[in-house]
PDB file of N, CA and C in Angstrom:
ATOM      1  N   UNK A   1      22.900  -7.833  14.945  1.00  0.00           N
ATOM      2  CA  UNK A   1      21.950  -7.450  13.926  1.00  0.00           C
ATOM      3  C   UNK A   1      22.703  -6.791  12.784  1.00  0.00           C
ATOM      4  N   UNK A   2      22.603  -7.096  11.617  1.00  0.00           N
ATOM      5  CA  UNK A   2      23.203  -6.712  10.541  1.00  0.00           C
ATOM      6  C   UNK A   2      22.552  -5.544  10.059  1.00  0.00           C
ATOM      7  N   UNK A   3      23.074  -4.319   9.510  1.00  0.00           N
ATOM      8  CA  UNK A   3      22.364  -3.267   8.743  1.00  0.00           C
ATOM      9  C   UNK A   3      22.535  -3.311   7.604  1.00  0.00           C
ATOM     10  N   UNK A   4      21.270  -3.403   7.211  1.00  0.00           N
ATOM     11  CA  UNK A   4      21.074  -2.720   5.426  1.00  0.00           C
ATOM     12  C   UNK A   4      21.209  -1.596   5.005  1.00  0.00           C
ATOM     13  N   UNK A   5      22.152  -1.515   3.886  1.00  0.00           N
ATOM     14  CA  UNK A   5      21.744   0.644   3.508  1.00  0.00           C
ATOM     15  C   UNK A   5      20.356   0.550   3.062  1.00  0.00           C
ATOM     16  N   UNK A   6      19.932   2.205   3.260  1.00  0.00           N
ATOM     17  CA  UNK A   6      18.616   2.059   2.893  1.00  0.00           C
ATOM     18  C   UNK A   6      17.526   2.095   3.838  1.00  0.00           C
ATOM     19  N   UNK A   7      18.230   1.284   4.759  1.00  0.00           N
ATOM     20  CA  UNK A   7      16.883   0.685   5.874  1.00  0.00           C
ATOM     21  C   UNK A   7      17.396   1.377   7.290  1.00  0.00           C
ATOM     22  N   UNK A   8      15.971   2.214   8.162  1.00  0.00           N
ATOM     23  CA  UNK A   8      16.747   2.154   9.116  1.00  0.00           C
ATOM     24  C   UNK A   8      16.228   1.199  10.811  1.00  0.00           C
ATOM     25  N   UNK A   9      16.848   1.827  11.062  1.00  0.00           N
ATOM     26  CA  UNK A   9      16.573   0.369  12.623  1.00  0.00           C
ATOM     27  C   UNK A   9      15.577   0.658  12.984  1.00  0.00           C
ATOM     28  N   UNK A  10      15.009   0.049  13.968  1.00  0.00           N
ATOM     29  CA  UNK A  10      13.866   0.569  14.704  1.00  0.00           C
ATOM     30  C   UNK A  10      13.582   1.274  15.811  1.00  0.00           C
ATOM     31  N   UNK A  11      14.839   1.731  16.294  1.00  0.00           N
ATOM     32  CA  UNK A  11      14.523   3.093  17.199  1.00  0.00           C
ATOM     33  C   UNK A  11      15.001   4.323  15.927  1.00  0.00           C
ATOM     34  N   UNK A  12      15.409   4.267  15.034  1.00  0.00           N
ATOM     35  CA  UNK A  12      15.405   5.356  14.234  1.00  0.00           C
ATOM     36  C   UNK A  12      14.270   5.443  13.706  1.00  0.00           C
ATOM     37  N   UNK A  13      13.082   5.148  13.447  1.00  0.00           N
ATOM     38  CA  UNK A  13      11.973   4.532  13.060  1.00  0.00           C
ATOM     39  C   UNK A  13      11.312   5.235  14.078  1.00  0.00           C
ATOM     40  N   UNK A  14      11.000   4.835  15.203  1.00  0.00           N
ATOM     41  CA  UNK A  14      10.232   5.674  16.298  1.00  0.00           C
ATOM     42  C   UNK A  14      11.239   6.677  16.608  1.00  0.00           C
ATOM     43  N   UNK A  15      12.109   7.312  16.663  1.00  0.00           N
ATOM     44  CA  UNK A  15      12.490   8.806  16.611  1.00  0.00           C
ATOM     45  C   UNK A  15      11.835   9.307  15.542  1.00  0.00           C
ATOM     46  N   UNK A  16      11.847   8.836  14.386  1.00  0.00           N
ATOM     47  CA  UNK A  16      11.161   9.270  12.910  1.00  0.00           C
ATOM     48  C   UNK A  16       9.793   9.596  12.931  1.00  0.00           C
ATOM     49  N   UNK A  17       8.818   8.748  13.624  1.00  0.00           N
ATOM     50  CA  UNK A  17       7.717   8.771  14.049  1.00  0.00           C
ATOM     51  C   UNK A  17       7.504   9.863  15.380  1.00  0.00           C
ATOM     52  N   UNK A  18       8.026   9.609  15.914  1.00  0.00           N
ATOM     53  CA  UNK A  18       8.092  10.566  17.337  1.00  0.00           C
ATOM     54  C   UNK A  18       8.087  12.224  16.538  1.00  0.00           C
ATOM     55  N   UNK A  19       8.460  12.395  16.100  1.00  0.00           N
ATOM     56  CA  UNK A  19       9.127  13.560  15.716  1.00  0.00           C
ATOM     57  C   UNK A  19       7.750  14.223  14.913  1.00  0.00           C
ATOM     58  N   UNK A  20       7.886  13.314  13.736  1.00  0.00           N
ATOM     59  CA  UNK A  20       6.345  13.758  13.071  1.00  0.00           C
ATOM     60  C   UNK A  20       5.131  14.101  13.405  1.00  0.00           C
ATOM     61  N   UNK A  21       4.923  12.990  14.815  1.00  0.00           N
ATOM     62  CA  UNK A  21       3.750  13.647  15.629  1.00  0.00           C
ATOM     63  C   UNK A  21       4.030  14.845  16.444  1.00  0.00           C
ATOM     64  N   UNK A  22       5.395  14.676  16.950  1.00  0.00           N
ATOM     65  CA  UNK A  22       5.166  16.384  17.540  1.00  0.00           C
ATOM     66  C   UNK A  22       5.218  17.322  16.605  1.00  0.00           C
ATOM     67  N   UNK A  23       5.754  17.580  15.529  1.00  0.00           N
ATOM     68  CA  UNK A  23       5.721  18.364  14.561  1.00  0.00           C
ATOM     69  C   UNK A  23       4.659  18.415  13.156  1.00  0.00           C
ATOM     70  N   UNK A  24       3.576  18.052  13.751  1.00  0.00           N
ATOM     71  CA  UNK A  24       2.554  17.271  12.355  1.00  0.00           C
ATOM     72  C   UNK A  24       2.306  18.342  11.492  1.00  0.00           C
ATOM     73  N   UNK A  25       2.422  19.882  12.033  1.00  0.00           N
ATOM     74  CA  UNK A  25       2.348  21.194  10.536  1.00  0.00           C
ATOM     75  C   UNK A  25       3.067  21.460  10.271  1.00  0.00           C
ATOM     76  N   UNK A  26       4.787  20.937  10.806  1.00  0.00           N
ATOM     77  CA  UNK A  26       6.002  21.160  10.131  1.00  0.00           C
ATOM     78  C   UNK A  26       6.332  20.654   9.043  1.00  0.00           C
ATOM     79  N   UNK A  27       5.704  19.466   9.684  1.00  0.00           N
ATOM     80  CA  UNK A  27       5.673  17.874   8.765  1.00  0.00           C
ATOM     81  C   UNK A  27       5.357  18.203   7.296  1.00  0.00           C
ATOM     82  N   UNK A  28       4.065  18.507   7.412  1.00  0.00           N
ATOM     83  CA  UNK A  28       2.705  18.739   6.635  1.00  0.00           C
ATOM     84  C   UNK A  28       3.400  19.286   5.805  1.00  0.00           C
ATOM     85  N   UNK A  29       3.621  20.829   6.274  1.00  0.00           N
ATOM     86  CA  UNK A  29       4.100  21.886   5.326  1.00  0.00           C
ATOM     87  C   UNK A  29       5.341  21.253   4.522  1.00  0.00           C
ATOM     88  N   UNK A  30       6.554  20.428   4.684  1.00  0.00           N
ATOM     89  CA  UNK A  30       7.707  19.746   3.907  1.00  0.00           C
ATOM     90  C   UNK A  30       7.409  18.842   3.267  1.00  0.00           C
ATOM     91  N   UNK A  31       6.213  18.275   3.838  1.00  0.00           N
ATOM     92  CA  UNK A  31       5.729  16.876   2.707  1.00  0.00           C
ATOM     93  C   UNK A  31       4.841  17.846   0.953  1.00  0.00           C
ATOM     94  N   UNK A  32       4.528  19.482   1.397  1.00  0.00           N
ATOM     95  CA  UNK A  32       3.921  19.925   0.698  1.00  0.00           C
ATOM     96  C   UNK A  32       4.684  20.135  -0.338  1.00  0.00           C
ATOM     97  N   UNK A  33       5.888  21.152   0.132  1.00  0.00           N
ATOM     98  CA  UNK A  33       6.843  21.810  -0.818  1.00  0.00           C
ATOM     99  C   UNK A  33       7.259  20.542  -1.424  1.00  0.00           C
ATOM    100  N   UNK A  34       7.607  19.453  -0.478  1.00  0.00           N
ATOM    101  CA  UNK A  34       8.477  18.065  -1.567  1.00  0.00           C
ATOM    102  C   UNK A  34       7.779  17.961  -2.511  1.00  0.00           C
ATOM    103  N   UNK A  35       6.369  17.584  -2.641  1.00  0.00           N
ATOM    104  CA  UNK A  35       5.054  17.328  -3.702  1.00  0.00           C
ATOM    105  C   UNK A  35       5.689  18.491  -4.449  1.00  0.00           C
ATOM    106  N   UNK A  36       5.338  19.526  -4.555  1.00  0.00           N
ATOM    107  CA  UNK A  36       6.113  20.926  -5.275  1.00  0.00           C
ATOM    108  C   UNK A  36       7.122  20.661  -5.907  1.00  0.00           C
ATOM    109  N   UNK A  37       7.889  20.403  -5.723  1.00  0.00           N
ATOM    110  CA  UNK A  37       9.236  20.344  -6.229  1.00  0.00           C
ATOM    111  C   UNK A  37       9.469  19.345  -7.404  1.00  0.00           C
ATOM    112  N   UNK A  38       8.964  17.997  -6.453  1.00  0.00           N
ATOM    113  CA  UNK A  38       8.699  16.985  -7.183  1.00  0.00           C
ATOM    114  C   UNK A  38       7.987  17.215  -8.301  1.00  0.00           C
ATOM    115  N   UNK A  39       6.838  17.543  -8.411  1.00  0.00           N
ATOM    116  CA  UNK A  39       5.926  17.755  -9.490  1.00  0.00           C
ATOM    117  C   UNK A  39       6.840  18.670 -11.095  1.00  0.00           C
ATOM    118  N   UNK A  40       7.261  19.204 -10.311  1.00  0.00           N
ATOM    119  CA  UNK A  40       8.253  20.270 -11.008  1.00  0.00           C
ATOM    120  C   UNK A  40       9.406  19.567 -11.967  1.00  0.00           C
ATOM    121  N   UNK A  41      10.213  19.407 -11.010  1.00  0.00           N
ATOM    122  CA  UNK A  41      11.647  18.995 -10.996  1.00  0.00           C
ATOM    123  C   UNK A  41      12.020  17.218 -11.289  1.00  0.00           C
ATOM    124  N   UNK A  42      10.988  16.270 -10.867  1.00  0.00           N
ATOM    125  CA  UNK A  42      11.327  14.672 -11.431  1.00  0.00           C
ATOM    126  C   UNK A  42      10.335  14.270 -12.285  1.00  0.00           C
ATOM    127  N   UNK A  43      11.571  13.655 -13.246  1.00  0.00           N
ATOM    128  CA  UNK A  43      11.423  12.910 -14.663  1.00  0.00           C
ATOM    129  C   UNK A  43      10.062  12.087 -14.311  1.00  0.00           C
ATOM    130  N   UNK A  44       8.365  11.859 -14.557  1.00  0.00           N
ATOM    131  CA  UNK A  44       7.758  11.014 -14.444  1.00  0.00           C
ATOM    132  C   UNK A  44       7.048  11.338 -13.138  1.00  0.00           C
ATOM    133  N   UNK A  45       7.069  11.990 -12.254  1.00  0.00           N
ATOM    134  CA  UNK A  45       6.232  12.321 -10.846  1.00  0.00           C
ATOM    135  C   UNK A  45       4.837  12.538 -11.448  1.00  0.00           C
ATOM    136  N   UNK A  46       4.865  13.692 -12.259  1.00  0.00           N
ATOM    137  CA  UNK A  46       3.578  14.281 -12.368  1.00  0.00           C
ATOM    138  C   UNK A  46       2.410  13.049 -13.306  1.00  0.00           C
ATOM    139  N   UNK A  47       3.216  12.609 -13.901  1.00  0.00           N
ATOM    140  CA  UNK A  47       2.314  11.823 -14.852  1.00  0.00           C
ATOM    141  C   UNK A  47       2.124  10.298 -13.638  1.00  0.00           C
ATOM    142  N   UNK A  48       2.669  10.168 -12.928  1.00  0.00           N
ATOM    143  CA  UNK A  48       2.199   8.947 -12.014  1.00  0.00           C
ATOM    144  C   UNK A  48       1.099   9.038 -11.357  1.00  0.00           C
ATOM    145  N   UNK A  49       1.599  10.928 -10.824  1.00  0.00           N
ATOM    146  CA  UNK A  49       0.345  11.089  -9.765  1.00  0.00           C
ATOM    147  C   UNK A  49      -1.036  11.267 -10.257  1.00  0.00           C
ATOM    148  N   UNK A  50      -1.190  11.433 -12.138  1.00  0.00           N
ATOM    149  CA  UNK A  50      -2.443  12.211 -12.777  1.00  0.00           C
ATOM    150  C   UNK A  50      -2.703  10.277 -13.145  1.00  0.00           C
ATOM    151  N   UNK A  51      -2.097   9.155 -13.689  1.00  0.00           N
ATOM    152  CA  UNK A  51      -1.878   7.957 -13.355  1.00  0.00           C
ATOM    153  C   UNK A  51      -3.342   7.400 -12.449  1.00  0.00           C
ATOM    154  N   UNK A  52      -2.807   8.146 -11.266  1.00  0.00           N
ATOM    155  CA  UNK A  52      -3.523   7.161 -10.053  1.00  0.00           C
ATOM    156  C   UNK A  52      -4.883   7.707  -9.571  1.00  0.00           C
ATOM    157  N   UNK A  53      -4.763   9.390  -9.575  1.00  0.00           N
ATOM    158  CA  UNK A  53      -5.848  10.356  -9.778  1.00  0.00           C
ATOM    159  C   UNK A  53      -6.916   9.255 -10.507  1.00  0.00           C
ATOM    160  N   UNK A  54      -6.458   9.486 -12.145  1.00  0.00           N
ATOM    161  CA  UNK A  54      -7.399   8.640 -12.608  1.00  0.00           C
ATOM    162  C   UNK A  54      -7.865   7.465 -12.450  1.00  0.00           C
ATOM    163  N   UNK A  55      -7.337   6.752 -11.726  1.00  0.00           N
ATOM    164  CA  UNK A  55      -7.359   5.493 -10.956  1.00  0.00           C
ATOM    165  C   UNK A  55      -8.449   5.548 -10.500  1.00  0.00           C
ATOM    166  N   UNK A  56      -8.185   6.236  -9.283  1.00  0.00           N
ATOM    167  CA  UNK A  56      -8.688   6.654  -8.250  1.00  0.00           C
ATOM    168  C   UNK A  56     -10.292   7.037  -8.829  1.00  0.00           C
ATOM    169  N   UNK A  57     -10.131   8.275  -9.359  1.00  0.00           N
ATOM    170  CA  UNK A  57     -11.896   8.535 -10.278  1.00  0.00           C
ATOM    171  C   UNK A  57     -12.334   7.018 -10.698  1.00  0.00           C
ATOM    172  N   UNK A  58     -12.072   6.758 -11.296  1.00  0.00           N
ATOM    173  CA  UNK A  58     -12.620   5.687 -12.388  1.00  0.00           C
ATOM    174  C   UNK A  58     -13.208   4.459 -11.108  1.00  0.00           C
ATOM    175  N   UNK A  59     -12.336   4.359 -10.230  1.00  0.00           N
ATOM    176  CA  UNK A  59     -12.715   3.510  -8.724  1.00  0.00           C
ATOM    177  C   UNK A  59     -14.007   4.206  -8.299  1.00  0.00           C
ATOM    178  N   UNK A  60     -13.868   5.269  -7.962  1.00  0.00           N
ATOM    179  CA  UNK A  60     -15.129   6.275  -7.273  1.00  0.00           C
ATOM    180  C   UNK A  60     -16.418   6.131  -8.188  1.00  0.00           C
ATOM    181  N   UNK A  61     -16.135   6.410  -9.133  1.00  0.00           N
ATOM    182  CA  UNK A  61     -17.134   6.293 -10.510  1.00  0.00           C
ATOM    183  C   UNK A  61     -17.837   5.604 -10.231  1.00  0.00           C
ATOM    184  N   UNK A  62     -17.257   3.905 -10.271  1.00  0.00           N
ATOM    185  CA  UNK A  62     -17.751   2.881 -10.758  1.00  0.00           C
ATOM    186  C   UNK A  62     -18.551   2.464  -9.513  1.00  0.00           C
ATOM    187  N   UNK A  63     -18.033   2.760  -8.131  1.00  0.00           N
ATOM    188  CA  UNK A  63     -18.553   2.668  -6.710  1.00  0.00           C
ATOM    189  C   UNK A  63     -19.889   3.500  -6.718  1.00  0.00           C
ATOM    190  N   UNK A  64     -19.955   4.596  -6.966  1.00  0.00           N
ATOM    191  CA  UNK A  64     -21.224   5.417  -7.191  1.00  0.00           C
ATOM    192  C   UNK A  64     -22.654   4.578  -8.274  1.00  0.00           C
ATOM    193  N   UNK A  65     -21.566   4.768  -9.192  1.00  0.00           N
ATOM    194  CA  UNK A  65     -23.107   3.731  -9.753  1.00  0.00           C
ATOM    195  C   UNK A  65     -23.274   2.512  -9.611  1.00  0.00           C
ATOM    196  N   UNK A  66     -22.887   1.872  -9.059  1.00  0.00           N
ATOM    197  CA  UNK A  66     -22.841   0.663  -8.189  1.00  0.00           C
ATOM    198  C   UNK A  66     -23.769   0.773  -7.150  1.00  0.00           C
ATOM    199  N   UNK A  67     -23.910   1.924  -6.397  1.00  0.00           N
ATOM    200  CA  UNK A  67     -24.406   2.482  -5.021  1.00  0.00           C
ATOM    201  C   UNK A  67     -25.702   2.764  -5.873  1.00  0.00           C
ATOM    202  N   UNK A  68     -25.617   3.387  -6.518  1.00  0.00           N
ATOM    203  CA  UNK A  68     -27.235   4.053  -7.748  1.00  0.00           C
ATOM    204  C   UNK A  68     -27.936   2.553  -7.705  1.00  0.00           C
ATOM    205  N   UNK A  69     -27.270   2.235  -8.679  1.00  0.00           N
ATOM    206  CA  UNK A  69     -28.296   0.585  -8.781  1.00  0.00           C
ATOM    207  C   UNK A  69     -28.580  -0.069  -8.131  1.00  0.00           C
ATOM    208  N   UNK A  70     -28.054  -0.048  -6.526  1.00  0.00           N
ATOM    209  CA  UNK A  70     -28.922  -0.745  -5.806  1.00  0.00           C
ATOM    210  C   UNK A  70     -29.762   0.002  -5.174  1.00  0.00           C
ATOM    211  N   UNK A  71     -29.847   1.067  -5.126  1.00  0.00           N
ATOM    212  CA  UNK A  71     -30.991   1.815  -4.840  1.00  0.00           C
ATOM    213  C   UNK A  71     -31.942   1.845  -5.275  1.00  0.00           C
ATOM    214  N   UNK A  72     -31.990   1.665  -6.750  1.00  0.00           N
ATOM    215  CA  UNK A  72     -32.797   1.540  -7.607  1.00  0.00           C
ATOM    216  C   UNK A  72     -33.444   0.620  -7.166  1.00  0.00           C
ATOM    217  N   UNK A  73     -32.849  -0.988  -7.199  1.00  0.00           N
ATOM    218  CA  UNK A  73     -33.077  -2.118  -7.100  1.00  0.00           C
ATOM    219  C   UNK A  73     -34.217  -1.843  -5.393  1.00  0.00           C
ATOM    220  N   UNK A  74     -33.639  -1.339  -4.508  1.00  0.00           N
ATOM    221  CA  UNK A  74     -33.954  -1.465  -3.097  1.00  0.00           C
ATOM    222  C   UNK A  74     -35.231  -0.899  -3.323  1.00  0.00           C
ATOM    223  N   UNK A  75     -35.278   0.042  -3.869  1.00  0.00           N
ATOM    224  CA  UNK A  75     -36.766   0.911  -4.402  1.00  0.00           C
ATOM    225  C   UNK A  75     -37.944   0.028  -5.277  1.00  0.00           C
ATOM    226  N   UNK A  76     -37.550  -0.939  -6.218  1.00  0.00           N
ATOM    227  CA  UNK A  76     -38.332  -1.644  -6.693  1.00  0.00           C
ATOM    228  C   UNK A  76     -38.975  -2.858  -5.646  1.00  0.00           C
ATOM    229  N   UNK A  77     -37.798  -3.340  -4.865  1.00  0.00           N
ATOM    230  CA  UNK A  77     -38.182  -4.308  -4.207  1.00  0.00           C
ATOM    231  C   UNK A  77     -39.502  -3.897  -3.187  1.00  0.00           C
ATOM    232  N   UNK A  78     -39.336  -2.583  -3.069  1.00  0.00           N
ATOM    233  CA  UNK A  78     -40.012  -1.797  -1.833  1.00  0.00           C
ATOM    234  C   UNK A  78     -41.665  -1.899  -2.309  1.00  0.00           C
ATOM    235  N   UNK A  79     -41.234  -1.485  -3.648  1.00  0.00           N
ATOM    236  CA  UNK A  79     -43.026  -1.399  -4.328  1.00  0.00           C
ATOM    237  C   UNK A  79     -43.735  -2.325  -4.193  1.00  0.00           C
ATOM    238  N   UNK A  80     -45.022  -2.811  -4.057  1.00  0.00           N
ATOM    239  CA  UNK A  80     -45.693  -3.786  -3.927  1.00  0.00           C
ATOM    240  C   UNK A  80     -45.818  -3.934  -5.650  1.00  0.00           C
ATOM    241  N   UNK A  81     -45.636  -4.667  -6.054  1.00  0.00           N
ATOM    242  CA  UNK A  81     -46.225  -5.706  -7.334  1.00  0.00           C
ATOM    243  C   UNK A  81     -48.133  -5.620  -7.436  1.00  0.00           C
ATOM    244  N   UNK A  82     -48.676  -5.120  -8.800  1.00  0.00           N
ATOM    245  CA  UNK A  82     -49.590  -5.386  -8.945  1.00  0.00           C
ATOM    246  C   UNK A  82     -49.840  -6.435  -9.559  1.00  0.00           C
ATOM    247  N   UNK A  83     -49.476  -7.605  -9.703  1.00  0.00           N
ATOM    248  CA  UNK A  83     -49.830  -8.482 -10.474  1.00  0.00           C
ATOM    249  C   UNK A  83     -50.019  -9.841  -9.241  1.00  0.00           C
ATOM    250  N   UNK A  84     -49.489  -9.421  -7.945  1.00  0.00           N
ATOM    251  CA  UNK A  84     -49.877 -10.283  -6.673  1.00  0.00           C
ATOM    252  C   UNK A  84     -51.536  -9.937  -6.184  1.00  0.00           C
ATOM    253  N   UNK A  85     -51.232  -8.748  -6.813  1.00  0.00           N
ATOM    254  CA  UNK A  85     -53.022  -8.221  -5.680  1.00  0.00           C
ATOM    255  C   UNK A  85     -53.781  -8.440  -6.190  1.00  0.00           C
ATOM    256  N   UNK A  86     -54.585  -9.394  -5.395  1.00  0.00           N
ATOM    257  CA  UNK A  86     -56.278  -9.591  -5.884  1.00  0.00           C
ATOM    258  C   UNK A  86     -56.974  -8.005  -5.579  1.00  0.00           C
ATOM    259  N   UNK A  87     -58.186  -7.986  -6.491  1.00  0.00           N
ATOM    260  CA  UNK A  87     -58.820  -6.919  -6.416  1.00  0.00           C
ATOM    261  C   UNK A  87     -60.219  -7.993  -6.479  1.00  0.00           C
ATOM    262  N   UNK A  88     -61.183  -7.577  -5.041  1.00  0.00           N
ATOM    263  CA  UNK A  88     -62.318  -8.180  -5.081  1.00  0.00           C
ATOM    264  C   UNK A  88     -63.493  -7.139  -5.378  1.00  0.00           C
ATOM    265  N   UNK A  89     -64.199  -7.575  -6.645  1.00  0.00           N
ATOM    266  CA  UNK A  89     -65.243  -6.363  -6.699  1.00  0.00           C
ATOM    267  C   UNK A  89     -66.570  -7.317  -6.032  1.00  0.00           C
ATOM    268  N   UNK A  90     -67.662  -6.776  -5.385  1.00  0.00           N
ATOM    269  CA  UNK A  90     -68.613  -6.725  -4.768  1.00  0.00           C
ATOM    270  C   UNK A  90     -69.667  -5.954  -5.654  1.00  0.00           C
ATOM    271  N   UNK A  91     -70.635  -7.056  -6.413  1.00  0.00           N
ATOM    272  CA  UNK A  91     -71.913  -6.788  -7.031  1.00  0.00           C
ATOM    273  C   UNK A  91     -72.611  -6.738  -6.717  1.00  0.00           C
TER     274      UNK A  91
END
């Protein structure tokens, strides 16, 4: 099996994994400070992550009123129509 730099094998991979689950608030807490740092310290981080944020909203947004209008819709369908109903008057 040939190695790539960069890449690692696949029992380094599940040690990598292994590890994270036993340590998942060690984890947590280093993936935090990296975000930190990062945000800070590299050329372009912060503006990727405000980038996708907005992404992200503008996705949610558009899903919400998406969700509205068919409610709407589900609500009209629900109403009975007066223009189906006979009305019989008795003289």
């Amino acid at each position: 099996m040939s190695e790539t730099k960069g890449y690692y094998s696949e029992s380094q991979k599940r040690a990598i994994y292994a590890y994270r689950a036993r340590n998942k608030e060690a984890y947590n807490k280093y993936q935090r400070e990296r975000h930190h740092w990062r945000l800070e310290n590299e050329e372009g981080y912060r503006e990727m992550k405000e980038q996708q944020t907005n992404e992200r909203n503008e996705r949610n947004r558009k899903k919400r009123e998406a969700e509205r209008e068919a409610k709407v819709y589900l609500e009209l369908l629900e109403k009975p129509k007066l223009e189906n109903v006979i009305i019989k008057l008795d003289k």
